[in-house]
N, C-alpha and C. Protein backbone atom coordinates (compact mmCIF):
# COMPACT_ATOMS: atom_id res chain seq x y z
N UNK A 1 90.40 111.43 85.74
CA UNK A 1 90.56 111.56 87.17
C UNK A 1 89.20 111.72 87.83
N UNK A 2 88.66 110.76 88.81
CA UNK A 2 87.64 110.81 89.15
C UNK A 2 87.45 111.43 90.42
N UNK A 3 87.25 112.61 91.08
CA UNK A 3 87.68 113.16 92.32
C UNK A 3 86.29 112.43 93.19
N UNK A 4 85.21 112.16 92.95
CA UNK A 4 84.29 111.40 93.66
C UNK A 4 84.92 109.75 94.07
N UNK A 5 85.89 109.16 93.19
CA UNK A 5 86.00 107.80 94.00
C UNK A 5 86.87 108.29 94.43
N UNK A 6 87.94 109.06 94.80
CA UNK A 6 88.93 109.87 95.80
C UNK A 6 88.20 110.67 96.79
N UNK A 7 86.72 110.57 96.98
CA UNK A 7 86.13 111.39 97.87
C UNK A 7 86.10 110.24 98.99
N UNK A 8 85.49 109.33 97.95
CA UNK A 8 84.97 107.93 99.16
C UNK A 8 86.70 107.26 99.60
N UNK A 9 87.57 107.21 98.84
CA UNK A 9 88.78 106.73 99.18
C UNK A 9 89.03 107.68 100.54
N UNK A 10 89.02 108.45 100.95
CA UNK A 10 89.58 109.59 102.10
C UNK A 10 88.39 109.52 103.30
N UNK A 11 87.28 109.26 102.76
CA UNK A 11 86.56 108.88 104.07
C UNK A 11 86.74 107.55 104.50
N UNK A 12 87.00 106.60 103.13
CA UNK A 12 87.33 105.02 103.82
C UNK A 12 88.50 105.10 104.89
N UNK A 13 89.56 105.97 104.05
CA UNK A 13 90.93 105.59 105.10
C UNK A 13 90.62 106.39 106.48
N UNK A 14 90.00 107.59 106.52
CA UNK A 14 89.96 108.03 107.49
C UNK A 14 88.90 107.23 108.76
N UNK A 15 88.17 106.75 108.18
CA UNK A 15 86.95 105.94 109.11
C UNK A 15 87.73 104.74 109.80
N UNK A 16 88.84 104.18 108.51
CA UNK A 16 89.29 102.96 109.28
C UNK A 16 90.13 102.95 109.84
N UNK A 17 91.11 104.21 110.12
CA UNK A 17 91.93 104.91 111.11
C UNK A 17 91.00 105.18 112.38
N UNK A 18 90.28 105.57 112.42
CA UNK A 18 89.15 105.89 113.84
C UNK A 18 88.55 104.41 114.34
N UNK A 19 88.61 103.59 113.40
CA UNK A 19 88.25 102.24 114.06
C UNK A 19 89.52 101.50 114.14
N UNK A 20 90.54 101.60 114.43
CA UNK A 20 91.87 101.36 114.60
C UNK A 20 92.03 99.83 113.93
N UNK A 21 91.98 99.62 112.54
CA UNK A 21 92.12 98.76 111.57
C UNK A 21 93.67 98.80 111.16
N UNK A 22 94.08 98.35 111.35
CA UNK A 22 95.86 97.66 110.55
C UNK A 22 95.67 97.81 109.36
N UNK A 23 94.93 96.93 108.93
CA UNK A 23 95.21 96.89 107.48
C UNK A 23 93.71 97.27 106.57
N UNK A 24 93.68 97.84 105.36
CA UNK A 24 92.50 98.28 104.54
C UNK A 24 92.49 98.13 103.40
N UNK A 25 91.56 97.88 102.35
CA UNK A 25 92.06 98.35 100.69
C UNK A 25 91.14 99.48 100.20
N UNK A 26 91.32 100.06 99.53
CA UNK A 26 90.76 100.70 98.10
C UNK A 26 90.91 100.58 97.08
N UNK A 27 89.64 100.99 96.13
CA UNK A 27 90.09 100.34 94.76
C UNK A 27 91.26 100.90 93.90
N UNK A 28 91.88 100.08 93.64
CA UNK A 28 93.26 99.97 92.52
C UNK A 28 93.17 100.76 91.33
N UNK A 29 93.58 102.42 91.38
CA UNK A 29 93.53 103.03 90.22
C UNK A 29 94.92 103.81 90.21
N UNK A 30 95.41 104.43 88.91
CA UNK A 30 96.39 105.41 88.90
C UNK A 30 96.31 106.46 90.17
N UNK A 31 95.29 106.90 89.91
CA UNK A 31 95.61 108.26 91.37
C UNK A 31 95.53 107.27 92.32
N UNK A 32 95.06 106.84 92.75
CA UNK A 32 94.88 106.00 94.25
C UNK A 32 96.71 105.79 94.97
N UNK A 33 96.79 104.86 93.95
CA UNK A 33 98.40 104.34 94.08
C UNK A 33 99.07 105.18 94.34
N UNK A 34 99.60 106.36 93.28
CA UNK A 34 100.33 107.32 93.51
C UNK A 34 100.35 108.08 94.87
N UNK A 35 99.00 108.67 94.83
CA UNK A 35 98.49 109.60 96.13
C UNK A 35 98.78 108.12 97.46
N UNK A 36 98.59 106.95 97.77
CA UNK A 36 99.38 106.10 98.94
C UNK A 36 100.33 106.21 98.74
N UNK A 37 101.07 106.22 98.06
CA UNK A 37 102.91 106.28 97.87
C UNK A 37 103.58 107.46 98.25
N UNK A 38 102.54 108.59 97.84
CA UNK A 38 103.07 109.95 98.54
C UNK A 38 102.38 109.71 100.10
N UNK A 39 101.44 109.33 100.36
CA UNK A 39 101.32 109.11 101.81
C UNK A 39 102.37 108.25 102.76
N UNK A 40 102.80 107.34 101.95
CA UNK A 40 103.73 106.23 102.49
C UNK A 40 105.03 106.91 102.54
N UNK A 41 105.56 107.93 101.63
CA UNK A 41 106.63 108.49 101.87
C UNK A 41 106.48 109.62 103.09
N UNK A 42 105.42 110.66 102.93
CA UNK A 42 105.54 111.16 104.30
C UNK A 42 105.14 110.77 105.57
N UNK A 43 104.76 109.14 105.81
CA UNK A 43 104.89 108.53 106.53
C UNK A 43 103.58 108.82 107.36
N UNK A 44 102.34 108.82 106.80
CA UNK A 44 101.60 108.55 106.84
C UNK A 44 100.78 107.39 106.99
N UNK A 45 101.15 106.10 106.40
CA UNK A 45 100.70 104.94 105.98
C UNK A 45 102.19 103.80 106.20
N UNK A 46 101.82 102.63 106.59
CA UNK A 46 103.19 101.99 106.82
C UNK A 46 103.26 101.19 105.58
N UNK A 47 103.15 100.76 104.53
CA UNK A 47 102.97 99.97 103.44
C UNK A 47 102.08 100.25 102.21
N UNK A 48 101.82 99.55 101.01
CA UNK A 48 101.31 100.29 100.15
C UNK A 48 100.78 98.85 99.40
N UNK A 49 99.99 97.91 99.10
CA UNK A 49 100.56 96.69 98.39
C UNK A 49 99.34 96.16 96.84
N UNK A 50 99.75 96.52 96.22
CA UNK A 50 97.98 95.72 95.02
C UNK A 50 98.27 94.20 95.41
N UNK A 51 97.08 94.39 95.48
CA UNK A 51 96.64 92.67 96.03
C UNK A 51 95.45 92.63 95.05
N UNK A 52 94.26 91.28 95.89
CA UNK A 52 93.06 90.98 94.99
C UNK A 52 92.22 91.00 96.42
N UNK A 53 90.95 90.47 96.13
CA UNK A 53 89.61 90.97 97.15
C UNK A 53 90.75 90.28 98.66
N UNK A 54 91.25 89.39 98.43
CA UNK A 54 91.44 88.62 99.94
C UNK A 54 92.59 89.46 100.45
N UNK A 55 93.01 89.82 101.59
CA UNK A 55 94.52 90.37 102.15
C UNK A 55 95.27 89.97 101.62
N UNK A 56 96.66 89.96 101.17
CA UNK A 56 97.51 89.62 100.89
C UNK A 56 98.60 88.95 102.32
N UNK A 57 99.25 87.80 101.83
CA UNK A 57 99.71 87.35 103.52
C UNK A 57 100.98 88.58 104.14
N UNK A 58 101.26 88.28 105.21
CA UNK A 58 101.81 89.38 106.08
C UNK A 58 103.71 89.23 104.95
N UNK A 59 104.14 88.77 104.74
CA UNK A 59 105.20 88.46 104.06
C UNK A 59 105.28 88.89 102.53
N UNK A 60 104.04 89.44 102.56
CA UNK A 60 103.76 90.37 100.51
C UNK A 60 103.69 91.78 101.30
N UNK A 61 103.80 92.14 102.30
CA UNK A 61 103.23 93.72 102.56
C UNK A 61 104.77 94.29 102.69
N UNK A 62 104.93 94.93 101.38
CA UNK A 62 106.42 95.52 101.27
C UNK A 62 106.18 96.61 101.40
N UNK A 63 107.24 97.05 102.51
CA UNK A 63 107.12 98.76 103.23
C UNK A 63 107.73 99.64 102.58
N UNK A 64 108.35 99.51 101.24
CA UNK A 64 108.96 100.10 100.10
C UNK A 64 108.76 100.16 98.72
N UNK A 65 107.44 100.53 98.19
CA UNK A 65 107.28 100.46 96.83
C UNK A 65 107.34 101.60 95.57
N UNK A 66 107.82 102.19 96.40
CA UNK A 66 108.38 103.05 95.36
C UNK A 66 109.60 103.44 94.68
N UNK A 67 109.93 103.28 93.01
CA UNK A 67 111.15 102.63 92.83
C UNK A 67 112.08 103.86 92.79
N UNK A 68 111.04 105.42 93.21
CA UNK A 68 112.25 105.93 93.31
C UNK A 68 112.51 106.70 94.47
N UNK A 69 112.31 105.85 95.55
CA UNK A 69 112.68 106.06 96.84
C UNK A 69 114.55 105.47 96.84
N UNK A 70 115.58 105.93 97.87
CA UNK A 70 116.76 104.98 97.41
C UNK A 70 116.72 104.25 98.21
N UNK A 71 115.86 104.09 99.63
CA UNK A 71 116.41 102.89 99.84
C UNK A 71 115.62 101.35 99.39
N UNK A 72 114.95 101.73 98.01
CA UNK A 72 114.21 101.15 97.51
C UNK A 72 115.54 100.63 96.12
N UNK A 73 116.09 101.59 95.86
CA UNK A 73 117.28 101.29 94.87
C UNK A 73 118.08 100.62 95.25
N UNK A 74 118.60 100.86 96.65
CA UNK A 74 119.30 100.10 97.51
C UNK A 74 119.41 98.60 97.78
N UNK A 75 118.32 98.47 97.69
CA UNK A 75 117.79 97.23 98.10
C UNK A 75 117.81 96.28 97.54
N UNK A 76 117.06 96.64 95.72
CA UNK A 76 117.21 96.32 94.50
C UNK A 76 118.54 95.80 94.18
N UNK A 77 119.27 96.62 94.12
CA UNK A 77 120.76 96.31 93.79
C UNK A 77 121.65 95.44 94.68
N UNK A 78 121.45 95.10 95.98
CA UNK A 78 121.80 94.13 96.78
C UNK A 78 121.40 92.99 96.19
N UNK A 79 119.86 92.68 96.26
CA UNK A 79 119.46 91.58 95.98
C UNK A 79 119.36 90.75 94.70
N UNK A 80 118.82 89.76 94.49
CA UNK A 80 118.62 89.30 93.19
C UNK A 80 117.77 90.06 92.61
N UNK A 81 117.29 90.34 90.78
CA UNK A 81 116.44 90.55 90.09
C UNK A 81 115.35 89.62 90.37
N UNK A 82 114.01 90.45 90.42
CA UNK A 82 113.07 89.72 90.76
C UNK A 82 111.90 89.83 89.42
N UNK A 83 110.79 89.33 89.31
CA UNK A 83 109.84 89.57 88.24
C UNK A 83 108.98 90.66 88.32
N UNK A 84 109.19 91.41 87.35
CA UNK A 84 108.36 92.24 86.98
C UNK A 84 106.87 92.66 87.63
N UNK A 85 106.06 93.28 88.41
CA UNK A 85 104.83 93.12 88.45
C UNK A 85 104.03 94.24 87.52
N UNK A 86 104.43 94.03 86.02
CA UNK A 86 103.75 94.75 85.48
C UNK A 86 102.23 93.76 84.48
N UNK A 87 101.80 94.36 84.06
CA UNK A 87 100.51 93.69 83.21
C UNK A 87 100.93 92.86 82.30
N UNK A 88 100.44 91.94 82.62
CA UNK A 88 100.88 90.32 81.45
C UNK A 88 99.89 89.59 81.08
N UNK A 89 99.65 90.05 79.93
CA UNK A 89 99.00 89.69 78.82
C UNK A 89 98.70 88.39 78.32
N UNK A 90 99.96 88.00 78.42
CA UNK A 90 100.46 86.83 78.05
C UNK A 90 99.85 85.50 78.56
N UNK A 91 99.93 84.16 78.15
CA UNK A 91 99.57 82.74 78.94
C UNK A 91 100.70 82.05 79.34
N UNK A 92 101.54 82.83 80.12
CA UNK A 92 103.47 82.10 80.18
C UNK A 92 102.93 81.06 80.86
N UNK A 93 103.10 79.72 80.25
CA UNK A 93 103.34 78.51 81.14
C UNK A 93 104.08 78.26 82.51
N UNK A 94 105.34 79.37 82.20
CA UNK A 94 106.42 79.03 82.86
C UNK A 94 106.12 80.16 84.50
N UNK A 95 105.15 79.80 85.06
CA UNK A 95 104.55 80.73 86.22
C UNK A 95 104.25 79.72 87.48
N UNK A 96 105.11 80.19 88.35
CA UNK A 96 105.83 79.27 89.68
C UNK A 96 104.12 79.41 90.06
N UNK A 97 104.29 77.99 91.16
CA UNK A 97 103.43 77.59 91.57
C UNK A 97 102.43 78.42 92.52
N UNK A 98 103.30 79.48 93.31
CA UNK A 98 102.34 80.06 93.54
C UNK A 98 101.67 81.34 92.90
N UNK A 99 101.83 81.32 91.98
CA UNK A 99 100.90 82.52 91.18
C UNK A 99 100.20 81.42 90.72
N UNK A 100 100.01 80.52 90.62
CA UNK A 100 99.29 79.44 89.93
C UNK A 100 97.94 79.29 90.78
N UNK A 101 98.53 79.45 92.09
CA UNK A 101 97.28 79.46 93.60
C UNK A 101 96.80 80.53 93.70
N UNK A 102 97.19 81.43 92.92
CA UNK A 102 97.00 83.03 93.65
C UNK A 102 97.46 83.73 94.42
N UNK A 103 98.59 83.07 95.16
CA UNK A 103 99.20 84.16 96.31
C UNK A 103 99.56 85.12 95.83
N UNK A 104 100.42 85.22 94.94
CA UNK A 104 100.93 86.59 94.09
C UNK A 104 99.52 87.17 93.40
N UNK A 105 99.48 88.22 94.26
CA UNK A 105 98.40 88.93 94.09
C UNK A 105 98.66 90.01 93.21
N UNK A 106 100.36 90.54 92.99
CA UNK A 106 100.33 91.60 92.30
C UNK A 106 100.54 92.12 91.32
N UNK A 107 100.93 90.59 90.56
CA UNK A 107 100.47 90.35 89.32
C UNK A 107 99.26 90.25 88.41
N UNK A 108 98.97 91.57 87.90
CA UNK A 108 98.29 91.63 87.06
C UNK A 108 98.05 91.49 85.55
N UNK A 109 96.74 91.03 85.34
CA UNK A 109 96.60 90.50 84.22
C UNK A 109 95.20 90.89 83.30
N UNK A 110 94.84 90.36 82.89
CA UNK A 110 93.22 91.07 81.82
C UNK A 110 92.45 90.23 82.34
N UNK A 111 92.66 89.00 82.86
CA UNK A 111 91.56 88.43 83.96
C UNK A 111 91.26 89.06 85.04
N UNK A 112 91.97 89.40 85.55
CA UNK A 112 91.97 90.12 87.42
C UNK A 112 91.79 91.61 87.07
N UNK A 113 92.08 92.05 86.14
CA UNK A 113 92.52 93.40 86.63
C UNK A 113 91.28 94.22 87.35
N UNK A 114 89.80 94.10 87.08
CA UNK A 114 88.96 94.69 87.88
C UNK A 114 88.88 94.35 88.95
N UNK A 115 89.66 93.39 90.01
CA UNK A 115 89.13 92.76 91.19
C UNK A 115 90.38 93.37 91.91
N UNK A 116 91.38 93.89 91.07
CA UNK A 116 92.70 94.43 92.05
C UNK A 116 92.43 95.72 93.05
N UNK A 117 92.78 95.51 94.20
CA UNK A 117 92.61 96.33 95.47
C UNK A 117 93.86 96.89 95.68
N UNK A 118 94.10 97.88 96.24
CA UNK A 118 95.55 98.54 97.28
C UNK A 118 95.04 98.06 98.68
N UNK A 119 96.12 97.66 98.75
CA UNK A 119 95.43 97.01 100.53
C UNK A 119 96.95 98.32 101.40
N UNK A 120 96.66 98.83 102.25
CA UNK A 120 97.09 100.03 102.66
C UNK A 120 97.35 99.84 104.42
N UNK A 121 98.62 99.67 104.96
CA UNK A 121 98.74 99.51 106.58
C UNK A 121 98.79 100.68 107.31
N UNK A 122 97.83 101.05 107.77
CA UNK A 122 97.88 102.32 108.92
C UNK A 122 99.05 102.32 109.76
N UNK A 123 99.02 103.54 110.34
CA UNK A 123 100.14 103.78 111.12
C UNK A 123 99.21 103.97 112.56
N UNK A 124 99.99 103.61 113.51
CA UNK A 124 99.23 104.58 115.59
C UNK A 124 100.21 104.94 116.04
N UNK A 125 100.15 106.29 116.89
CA UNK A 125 101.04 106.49 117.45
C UNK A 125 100.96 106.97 118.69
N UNK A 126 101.38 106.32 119.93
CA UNK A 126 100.56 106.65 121.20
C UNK A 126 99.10 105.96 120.88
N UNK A 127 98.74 105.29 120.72
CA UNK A 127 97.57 104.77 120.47
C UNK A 127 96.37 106.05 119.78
N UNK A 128 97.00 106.60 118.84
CA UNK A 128 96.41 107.54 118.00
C UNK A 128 96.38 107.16 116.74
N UNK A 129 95.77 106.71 115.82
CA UNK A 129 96.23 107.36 114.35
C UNK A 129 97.05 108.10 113.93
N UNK A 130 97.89 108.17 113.12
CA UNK A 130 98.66 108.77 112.62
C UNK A 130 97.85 109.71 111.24
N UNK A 131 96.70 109.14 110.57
CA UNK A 131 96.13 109.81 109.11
C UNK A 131 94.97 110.16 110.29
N UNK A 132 94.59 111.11 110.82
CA UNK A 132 93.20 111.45 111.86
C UNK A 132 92.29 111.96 110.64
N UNK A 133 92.71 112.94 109.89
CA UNK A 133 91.99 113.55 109.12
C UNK A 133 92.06 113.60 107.49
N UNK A 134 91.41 113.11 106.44
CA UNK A 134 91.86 113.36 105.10
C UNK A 134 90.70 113.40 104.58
N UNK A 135 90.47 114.62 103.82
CA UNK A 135 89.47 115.26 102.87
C UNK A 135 89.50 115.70 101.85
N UNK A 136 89.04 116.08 100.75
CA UNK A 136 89.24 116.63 99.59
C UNK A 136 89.08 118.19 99.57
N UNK A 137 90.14 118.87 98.69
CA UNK A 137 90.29 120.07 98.90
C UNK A 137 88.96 121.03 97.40
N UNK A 138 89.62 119.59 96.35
CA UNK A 138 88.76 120.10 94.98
C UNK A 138 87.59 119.44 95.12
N UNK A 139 86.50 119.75 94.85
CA UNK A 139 85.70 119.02 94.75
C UNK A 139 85.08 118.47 92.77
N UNK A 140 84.59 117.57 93.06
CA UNK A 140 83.95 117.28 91.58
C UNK A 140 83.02 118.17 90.79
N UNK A 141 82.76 119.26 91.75
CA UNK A 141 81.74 120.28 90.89
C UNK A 141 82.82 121.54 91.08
N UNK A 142 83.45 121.68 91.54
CA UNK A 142 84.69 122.77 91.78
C UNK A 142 85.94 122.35 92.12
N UNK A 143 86.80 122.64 90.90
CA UNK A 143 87.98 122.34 91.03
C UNK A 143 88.64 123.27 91.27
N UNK A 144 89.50 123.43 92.06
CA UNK A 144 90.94 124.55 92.59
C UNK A 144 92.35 124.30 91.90
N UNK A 145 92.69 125.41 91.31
CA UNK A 145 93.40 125.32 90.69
C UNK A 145 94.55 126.61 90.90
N UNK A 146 95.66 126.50 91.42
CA UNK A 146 96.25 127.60 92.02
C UNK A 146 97.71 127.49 91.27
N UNK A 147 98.52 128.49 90.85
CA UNK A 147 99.71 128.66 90.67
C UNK A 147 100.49 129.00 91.83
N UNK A 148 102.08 128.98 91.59
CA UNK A 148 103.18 128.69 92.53
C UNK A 148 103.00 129.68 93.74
N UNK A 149 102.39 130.92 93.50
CA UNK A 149 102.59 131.80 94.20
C UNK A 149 101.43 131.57 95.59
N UNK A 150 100.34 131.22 94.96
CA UNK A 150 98.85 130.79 95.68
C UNK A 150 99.71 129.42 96.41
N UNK A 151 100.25 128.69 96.04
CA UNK A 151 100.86 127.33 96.51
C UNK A 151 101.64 127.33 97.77
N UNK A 152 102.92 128.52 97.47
CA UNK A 152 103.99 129.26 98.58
C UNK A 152 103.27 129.52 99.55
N UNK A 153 102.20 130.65 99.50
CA UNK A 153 101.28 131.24 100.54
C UNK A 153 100.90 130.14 101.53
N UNK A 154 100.64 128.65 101.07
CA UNK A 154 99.71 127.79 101.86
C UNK A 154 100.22 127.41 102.47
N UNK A 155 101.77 126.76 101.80
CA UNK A 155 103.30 126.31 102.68
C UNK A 155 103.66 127.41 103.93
N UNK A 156 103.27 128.43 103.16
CA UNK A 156 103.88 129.67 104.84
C UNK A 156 102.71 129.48 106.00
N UNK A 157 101.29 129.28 105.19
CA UNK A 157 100.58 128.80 106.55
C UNK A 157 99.60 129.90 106.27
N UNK A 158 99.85 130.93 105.23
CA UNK A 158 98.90 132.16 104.70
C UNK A 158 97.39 131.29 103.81
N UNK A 159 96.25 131.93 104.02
CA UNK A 159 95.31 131.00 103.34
C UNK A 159 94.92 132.14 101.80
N UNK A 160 94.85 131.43 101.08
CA UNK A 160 94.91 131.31 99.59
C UNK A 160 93.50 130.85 98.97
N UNK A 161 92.83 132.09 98.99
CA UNK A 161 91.26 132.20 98.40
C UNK A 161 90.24 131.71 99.69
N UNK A 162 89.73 130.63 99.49
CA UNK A 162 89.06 130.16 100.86
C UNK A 162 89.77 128.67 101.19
N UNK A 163 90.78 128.56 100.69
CA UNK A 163 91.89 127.08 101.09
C UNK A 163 92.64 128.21 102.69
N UNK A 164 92.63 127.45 103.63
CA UNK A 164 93.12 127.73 104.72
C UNK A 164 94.64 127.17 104.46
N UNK A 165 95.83 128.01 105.27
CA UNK A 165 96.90 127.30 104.69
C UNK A 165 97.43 125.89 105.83
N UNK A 166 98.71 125.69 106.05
CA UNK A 166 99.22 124.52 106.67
C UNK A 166 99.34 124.78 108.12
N UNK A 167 98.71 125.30 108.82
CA UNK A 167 99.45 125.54 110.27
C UNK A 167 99.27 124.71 111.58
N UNK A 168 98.36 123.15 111.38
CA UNK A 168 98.86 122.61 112.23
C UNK A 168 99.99 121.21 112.15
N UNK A 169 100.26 120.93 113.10
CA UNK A 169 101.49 120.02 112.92
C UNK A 169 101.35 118.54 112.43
N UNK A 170 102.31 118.19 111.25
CA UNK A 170 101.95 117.38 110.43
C UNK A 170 100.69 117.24 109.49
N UNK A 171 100.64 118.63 109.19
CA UNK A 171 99.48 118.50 108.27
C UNK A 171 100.10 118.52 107.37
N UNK A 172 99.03 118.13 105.54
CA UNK A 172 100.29 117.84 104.22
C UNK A 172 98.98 118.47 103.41
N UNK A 173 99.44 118.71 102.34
CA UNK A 173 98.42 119.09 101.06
C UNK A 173 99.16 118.38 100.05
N UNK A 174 98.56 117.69 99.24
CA UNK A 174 98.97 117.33 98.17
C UNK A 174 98.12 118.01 96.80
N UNK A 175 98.92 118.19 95.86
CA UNK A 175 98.70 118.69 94.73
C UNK A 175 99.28 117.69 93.21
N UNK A 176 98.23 117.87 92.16
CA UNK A 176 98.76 117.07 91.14
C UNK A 176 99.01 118.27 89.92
N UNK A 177 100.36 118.12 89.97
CA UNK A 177 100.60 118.99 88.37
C UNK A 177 101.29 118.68 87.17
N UNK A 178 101.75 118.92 85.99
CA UNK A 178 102.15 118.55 85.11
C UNK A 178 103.56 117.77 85.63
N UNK A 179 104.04 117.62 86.63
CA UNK A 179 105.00 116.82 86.95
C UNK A 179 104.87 115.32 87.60
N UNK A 180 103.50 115.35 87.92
CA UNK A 180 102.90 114.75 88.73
C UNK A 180 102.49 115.12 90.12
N UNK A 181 102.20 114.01 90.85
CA UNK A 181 101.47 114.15 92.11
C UNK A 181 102.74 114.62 93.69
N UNK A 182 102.53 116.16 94.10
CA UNK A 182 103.36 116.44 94.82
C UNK A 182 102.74 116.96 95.87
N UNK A 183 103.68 117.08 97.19
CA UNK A 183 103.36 117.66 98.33
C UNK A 183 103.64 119.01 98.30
N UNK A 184 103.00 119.93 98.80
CA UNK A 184 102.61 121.07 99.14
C UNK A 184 104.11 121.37 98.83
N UNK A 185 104.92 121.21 99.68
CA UNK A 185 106.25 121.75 99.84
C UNK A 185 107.38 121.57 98.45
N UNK A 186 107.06 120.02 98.38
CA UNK A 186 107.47 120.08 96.74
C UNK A 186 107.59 120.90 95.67
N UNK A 187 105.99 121.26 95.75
CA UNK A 187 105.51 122.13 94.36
C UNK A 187 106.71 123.51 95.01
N UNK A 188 106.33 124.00 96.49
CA UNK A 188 106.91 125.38 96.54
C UNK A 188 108.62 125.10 95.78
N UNK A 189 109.62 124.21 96.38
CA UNK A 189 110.98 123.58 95.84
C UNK A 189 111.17 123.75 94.37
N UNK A 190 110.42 123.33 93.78
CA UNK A 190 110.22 122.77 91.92
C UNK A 190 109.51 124.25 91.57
N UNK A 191 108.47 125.34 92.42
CA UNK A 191 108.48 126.19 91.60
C UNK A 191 107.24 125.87 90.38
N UNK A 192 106.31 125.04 90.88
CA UNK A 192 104.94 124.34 90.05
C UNK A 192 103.66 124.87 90.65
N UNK A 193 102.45 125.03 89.66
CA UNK A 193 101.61 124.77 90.41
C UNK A 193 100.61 123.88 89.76
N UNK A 194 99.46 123.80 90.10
CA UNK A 194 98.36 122.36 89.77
C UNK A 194 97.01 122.93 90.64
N UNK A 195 96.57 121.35 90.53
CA UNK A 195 95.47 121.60 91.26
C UNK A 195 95.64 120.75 92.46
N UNK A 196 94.74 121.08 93.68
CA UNK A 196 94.70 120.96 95.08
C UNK A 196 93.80 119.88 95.02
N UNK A 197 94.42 118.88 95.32
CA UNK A 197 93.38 117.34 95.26
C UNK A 197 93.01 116.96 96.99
N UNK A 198 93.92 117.26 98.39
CA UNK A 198 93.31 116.62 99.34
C UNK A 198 94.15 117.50 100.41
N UNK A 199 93.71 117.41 101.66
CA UNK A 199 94.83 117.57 102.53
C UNK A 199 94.59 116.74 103.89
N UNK A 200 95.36 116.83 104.78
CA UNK A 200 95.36 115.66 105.79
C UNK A 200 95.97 116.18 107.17
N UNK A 201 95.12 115.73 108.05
CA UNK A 201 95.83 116.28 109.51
C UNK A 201 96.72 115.10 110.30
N UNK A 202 97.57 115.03 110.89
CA UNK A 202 97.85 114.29 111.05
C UNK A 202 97.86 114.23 112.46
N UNK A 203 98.82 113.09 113.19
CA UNK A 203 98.75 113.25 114.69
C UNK A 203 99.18 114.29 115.20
């Protein structure tokens, strides 16, 4: 876990929220993804998508990628089975024409895989940003590391060592613990604690 390219990831998104940019990427890693998907669920971010250096066209930016959101299950189960976008190894001949061009960007492979981006759609609201603020809570030379009780405190809005807690509106903390990557409120629910990777102000 590299908390320095998650340093520059939180000033990118936040800079390109202040320059009122639609659409952005960062580079394509495990935390990256996860931590947009928890942004995309608390509705932070309108989309989530791995692509390659170029945008992906407006018709690949799926506002649901997480498979265990339901109306992501929902959806699934209506429609046809679709292909996999997991890592393929493989030289399948049998690969429709446009992955052949590249449009399908989110298919990855051992050729591409260093050039894959998250391309990420901001949210405005009132002609505001919706992500105004996102910073890192741990840093790479000091990591924070708090149990459930230090966690509760932050959710009530009580501050917990020199972490200030939640008290303005729509603000989020996210935390990663042996369950994975959760929101502040989560961890208090589940009764976890971890470490304090970012937090975010919102509109």
């Amino acid at each position: 876990m590299s908390l320095v390219n998650l340093a520059h990831c939180c000033s990118h998104l936040q800079n390109a929220s202040k320059a009122r940019l639609g659409l952005t990427s960062i580079p394509c890693t495990t935390l990256h993804h996860t931590l947009m998907l928890q942004l995309q669920r608390s509705g932070y971010v309108s989309s989530v998508t791995i692509g390659g250096p170029v945008p992906p066209p407006p018709s690949h930016l799926n506002p649901i990628l997480d498979p265990a959101d339901p109306d992501y299950q929902s959806q699934s189960q209506s429609s046809e089975p679709s292909r996999p976008k997991n890592i393929n190894t493989s030289t399948n001949t049998n690969i429709d024409k446009d992955m052949e061009k590249g449009t399908n960007e989110s298919i990855i492979t051992q050729a591409n895989i260093a050039t894959r981006r998250l391309w990420v759609g901001l949210k405005y609201w009132n002609n505001e940003p919706v992500l105004q603020k996102m910073r890192l809570v741990s840093k790479p030379t000091r990591r924070v590391w708090m149990g459930f009780r230090e966690i509760e405190a932050l959710a009530r809005g009580d501050p917990s060592g020199y972490v200030k807690g939640l008290r303005g509106v729509g603000e989020s903390m996210y935390v990663t613990t042996d369950r994975g990557l959760m929101e502040v409120r989560d961890c208090v629910e589940k009764r976890t604690g971890g470490m304090i990777l970012c937090r975010i102000n919102g509109v």
